[in-house]
C-alpha atoms as a PDB file:
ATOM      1  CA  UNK A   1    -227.997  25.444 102.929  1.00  0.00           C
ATOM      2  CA  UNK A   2    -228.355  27.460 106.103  1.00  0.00           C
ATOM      3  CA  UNK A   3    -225.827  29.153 107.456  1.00  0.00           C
ATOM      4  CA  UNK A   4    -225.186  26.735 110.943  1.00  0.00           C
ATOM      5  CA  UNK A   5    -225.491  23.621 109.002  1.00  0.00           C
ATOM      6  CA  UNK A   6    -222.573  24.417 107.564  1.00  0.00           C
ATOM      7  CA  UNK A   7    -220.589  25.322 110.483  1.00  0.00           C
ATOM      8  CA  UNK A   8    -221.681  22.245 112.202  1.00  0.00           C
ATOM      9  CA  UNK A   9    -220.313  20.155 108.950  1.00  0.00           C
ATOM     10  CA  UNK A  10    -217.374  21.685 108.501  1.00  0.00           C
ATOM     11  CA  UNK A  11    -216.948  21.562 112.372  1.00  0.00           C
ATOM     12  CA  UNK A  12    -217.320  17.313 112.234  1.00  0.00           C
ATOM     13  CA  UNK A  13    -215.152  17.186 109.207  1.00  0.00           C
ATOM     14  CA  UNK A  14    -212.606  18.946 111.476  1.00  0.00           C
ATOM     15  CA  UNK A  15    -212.956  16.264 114.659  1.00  0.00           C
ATOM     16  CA  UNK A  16    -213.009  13.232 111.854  1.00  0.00           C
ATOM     17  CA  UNK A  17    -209.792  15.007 110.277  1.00  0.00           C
ATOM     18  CA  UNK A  18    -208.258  15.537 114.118  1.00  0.00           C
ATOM     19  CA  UNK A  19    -208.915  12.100 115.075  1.00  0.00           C
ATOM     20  CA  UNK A  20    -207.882  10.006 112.581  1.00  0.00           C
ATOM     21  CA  UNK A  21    -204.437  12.736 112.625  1.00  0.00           C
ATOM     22  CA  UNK A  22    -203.995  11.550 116.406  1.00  0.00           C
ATOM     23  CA  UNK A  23    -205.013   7.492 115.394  1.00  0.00           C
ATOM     24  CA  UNK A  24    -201.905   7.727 112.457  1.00  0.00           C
ATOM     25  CA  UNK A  25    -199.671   9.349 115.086  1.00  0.00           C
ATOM     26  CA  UNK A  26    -200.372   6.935 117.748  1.00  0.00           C
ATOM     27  CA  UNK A  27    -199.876   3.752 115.531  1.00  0.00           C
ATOM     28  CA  UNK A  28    -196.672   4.928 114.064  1.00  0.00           C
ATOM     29  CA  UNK A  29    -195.382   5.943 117.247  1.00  0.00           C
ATOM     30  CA  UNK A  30    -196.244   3.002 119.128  1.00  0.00           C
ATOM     31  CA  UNK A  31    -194.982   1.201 115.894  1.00  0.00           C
ATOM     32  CA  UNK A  32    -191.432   2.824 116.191  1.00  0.00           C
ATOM     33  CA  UNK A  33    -190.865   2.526 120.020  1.00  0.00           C
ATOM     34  CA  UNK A  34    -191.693  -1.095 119.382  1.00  0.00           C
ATOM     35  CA  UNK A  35    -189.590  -1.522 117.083  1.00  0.00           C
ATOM     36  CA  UNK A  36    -186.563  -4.200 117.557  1.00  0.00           C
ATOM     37  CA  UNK A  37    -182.937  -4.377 115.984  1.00  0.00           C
ATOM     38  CA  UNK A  38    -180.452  -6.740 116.037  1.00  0.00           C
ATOM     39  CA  UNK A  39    -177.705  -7.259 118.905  1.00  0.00           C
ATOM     40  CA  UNK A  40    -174.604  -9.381 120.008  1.00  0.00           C
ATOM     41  CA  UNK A  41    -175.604 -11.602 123.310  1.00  0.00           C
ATOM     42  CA  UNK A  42    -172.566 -13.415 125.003  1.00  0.00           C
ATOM     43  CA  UNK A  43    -173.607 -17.093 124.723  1.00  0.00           C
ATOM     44  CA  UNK A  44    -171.887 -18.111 127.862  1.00  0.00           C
ATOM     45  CA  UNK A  45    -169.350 -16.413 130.315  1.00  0.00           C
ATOM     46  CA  UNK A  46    -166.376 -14.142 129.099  1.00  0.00           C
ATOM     47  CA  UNK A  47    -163.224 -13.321 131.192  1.00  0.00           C
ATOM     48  CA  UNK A  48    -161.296 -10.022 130.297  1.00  0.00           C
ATOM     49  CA  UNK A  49    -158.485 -10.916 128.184  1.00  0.00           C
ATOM     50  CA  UNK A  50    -160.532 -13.287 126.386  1.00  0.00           C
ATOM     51  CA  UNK A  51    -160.379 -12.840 121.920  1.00  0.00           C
ATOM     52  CA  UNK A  52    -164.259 -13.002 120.984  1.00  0.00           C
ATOM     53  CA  UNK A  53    -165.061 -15.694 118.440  1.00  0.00           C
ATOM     54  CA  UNK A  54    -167.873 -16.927 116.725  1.00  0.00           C
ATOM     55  CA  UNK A  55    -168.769 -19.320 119.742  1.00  0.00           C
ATOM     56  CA  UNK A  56    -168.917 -16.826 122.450  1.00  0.00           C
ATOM     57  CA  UNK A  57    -171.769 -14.900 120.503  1.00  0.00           C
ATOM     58  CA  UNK A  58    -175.028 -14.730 118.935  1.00  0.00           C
ATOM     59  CA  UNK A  59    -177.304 -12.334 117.401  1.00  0.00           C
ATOM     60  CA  UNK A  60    -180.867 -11.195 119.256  1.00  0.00           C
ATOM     61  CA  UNK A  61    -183.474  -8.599 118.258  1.00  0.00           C
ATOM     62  CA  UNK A  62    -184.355  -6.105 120.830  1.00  0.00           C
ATOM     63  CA  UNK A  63    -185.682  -3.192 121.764  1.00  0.00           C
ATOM     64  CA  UNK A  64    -183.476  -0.532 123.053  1.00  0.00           C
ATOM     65  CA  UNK A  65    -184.506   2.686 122.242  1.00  0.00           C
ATOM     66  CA  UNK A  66    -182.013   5.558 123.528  1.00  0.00           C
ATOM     67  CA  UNK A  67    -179.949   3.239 124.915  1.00  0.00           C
ATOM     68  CA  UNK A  68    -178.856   1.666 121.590  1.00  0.00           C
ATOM     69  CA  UNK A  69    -175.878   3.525 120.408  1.00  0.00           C
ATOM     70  CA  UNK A  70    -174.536   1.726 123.805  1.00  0.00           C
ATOM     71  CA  UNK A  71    -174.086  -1.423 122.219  1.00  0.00           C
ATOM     72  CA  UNK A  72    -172.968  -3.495 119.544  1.00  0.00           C
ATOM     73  CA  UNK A  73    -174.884  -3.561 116.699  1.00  0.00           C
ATOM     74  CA  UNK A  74    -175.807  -6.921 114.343  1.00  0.00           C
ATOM     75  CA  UNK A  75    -173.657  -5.350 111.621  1.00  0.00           C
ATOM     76  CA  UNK A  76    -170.808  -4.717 113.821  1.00  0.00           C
ATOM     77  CA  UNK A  77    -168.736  -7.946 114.246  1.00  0.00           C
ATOM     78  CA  UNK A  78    -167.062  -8.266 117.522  1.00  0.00           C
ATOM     79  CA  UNK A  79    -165.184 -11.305 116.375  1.00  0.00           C
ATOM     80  CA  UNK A  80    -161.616 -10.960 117.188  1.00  0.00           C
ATOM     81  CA  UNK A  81    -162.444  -8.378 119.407  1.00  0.00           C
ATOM     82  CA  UNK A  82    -160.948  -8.726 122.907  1.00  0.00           C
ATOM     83  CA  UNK A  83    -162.878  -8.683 126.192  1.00  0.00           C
ATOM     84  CA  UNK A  84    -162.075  -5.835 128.479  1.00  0.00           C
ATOM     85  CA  UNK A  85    -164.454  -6.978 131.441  1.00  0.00           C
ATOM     86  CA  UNK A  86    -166.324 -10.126 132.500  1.00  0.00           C
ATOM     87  CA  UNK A  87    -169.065 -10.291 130.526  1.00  0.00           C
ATOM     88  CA  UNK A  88    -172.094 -12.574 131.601  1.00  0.00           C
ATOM     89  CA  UNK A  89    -173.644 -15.405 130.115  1.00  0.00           C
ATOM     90  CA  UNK A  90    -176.445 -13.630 127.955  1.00  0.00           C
ATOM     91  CA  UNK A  91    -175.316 -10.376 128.300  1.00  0.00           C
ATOM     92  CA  UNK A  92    -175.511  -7.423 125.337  1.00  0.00           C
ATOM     93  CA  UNK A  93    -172.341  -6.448 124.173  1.00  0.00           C
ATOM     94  CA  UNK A  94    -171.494  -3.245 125.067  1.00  0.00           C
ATOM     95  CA  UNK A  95    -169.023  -1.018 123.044  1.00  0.00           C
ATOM     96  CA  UNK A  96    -166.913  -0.057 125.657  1.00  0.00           C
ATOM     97  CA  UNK A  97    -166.475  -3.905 127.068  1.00  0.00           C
ATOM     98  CA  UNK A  98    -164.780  -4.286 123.801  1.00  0.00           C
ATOM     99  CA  UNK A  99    -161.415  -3.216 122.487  1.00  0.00           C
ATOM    100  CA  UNK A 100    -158.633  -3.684 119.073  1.00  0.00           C
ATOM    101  CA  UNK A 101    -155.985  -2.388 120.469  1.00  0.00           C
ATOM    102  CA  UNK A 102    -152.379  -4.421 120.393  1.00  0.00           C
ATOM    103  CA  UNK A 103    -151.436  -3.560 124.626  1.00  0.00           C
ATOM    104  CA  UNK A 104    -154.970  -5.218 125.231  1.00  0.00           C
ATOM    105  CA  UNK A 105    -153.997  -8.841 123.916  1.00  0.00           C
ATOM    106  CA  UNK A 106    -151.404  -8.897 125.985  1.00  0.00           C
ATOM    107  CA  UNK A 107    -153.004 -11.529 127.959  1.00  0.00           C
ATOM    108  CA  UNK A 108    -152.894 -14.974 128.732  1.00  0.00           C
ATOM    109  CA  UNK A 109    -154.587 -18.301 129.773  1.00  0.00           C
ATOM    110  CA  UNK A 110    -152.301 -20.587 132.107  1.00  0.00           C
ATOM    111  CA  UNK A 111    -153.602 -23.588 133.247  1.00  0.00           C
ATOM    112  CA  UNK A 112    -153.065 -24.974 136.540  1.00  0.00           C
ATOM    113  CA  UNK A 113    -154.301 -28.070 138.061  1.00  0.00           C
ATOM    114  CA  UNK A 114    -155.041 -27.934 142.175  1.00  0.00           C
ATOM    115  CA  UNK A 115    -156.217 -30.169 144.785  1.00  0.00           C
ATOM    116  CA  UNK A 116    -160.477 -30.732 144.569  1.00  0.00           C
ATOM    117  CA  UNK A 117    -160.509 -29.431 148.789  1.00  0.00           C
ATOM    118  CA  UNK A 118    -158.261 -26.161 147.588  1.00  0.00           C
ATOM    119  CA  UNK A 119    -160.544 -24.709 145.241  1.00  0.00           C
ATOM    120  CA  UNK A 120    -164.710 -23.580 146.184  1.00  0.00           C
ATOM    121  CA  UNK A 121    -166.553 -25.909 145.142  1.00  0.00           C
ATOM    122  CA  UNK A 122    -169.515 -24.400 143.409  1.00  0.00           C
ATOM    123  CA  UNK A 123    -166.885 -21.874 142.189  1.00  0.00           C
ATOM    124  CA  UNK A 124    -168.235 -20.643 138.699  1.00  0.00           C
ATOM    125  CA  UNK A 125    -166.435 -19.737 135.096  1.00  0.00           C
ATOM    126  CA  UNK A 126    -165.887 -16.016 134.856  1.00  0.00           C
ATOM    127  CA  UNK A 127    -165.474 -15.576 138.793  1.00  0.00           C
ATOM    128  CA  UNK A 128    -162.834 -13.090 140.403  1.00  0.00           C
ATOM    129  CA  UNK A 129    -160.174 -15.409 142.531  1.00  0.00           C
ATOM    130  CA  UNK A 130    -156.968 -15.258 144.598  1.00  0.00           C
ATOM    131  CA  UNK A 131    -154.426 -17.729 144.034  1.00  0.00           C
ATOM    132  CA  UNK A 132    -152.200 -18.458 147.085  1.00  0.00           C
ATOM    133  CA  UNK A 133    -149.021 -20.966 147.428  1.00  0.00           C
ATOM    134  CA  UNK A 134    -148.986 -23.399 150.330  1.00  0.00           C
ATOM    135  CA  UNK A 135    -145.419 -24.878 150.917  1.00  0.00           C
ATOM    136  CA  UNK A 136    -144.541 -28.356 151.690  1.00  0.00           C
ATOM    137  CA  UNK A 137    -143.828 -29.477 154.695  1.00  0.00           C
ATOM    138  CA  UNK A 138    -141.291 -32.179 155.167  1.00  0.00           C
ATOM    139  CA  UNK A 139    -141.319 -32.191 158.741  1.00  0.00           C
ATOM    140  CA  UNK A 140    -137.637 -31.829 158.951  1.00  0.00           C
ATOM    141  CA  UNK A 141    -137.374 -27.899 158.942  1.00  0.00           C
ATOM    142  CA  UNK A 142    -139.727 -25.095 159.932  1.00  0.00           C
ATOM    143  CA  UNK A 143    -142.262 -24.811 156.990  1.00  0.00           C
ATOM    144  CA  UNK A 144    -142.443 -21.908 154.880  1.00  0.00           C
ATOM    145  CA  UNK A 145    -145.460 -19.539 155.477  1.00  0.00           C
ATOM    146  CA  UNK A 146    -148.231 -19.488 152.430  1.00  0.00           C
ATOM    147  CA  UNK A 147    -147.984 -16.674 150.096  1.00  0.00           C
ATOM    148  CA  UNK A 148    -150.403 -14.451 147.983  1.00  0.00           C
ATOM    149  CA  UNK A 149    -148.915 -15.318 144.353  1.00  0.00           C
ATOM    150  CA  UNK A 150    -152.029 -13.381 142.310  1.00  0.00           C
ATOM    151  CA  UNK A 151    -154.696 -11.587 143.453  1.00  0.00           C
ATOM    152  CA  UNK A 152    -158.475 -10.844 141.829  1.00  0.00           C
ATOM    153  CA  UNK A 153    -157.759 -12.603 138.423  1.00  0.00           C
ATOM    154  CA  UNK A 154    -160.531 -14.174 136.166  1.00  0.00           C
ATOM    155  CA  UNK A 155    -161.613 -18.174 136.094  1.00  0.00           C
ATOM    156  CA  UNK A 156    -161.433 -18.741 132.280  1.00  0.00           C
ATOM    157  CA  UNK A 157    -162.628 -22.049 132.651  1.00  0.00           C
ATOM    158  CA  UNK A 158    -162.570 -25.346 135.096  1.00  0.00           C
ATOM    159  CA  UNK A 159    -162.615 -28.853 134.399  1.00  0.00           C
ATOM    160  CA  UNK A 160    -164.458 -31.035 136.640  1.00  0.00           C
ATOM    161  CA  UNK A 161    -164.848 -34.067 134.706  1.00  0.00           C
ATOM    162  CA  UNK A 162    -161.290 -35.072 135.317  1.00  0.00           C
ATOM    163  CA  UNK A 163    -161.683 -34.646 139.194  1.00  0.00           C
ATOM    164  CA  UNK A 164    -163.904 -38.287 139.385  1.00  0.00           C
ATOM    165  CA  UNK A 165    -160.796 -39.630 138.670  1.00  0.00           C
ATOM    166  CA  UNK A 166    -158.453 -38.317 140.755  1.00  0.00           C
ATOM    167  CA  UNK A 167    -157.936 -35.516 143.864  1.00  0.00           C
ATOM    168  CA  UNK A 168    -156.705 -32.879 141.289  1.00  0.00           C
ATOM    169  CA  UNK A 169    -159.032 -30.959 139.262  1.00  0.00           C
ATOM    170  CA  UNK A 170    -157.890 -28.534 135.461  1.00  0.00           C
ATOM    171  CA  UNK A 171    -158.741 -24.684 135.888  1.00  0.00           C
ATOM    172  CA  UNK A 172    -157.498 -22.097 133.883  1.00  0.00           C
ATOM    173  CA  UNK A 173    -157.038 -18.756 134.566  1.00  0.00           C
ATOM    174  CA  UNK A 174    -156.735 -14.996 132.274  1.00  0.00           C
ATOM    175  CA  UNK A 175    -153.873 -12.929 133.761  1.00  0.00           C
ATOM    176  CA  UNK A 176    -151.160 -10.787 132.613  1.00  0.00           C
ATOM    177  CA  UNK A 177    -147.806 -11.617 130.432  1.00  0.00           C
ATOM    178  CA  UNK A 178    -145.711 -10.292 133.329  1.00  0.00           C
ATOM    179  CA  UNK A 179    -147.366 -12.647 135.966  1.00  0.00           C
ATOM    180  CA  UNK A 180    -146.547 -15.724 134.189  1.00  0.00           C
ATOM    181  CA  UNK A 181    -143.263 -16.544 135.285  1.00  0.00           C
ATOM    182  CA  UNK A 182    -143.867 -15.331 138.782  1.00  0.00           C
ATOM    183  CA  UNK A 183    -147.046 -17.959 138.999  1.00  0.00           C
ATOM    184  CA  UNK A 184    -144.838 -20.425 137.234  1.00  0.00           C
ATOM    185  CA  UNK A 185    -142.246 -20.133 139.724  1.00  0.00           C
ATOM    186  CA  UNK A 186    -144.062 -20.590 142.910  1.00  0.00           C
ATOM    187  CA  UNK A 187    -145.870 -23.532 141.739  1.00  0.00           C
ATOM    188  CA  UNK A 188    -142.643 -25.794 140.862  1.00  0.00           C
ATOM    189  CA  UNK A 189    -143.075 -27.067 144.670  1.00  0.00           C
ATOM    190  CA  UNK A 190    -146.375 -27.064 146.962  1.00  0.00           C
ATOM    191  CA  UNK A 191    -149.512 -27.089 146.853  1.00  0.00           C
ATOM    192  CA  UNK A 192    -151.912 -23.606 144.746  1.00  0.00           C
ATOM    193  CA  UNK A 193    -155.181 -23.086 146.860  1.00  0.00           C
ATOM    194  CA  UNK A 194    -157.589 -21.115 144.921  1.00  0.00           C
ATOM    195  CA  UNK A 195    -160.319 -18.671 146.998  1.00  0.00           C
ATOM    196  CA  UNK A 196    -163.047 -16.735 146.141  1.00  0.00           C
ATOM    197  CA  UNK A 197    -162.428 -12.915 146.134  1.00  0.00           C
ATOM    198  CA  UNK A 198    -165.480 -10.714 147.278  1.00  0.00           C
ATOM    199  CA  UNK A 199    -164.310  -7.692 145.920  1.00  0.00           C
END
């Protein structure tokens, strides 16, 4: 066989062997950055405070890539877990929305029941709000001024069916032990008026 036969063989041997190198590289790359792992999604709104259970989440299969190790895996349960942020309907669970410690539980979910003209009303589950107290006014003494009684606490949930019924309307909302009382206090007499915070 002569001499640059050979070369030219061995040299097409070498571009077969390169190429189908490059083809098996590219599939199995293309097949790992496609592929998808399993993930907690919030099925509907979740205010801080909030204990996760199995309603408030489902499993999905994503793609991630680096940003995995950011959140919550399918064989990490976040089931008694506790909420440290508002986490959106759909959202992935993140690791660091999430906590098991005792001080965080120390939360809780008062219900209230206002007037259907003092509360927004396309005013959503999950929303940041300011609770105020409006005094009565008996017309026989100069009323009180309205107060600021809480300020930027979470919407846990609102009940709207009960409102076709009546002028009142059911809303609950996530605050702190130690504002209980304080809320509880200012809402034996007058009227609450619930508004939107921005910020």
């Amino acid at each position: 066989m002569k001499p640059h036969k050979t070369n030219q063989q061995t040299r097409t041997v070498v571009a077969v062997a390169l190429f189908a190198t490059a083809l098996v590289s590219s599939i199995a790359i293309t097949t790992l950055g496609n592929r998808t792992e399993g993930y907690w999604v919030a099925t509907h709104g979740i205010t801080p405070g909030a204990v996760i259970s199995k309603v408030d989440v489902e499993q999905t299969k994503v793609n991630l890539g680096a940003l995995s190790h950011r959140y919550l895996s399918s064989d990490q349960s976040p089931i008694g877990a506790v909420a440290l942020n508002q986490i959106s309907d759909g959202d992935l669970i993140s690791i660091s929305e999430l906590t098991t410690q005792p001080q965080s539980l120390f939360r809780e979910v008062v219900p209230l029941r206002v007037l259907v003209s003092d509360i927004p009303g396309d005013i959503a589950v999950g929303e940041l709000v300011h609770v105020y107290w409006v005094p009565e006014n008996s017309g026989l003494e100069i009323a009180a001024q309205p107060q600021a009684v809480l300020r930027s606490v979470y919407l846990r949930s609102i009940d709207r069916k009960g409102s076709s019924f009546g002028s009142e309307i059911a809303i609950t909302i996530s605050l702190d032990s130690d504002q209980v009382i304080p809320l509880l206090a200012t809402t034996s007499a007058g009227r609450i008026v619930v508004v939107r915070s921005h910020g």
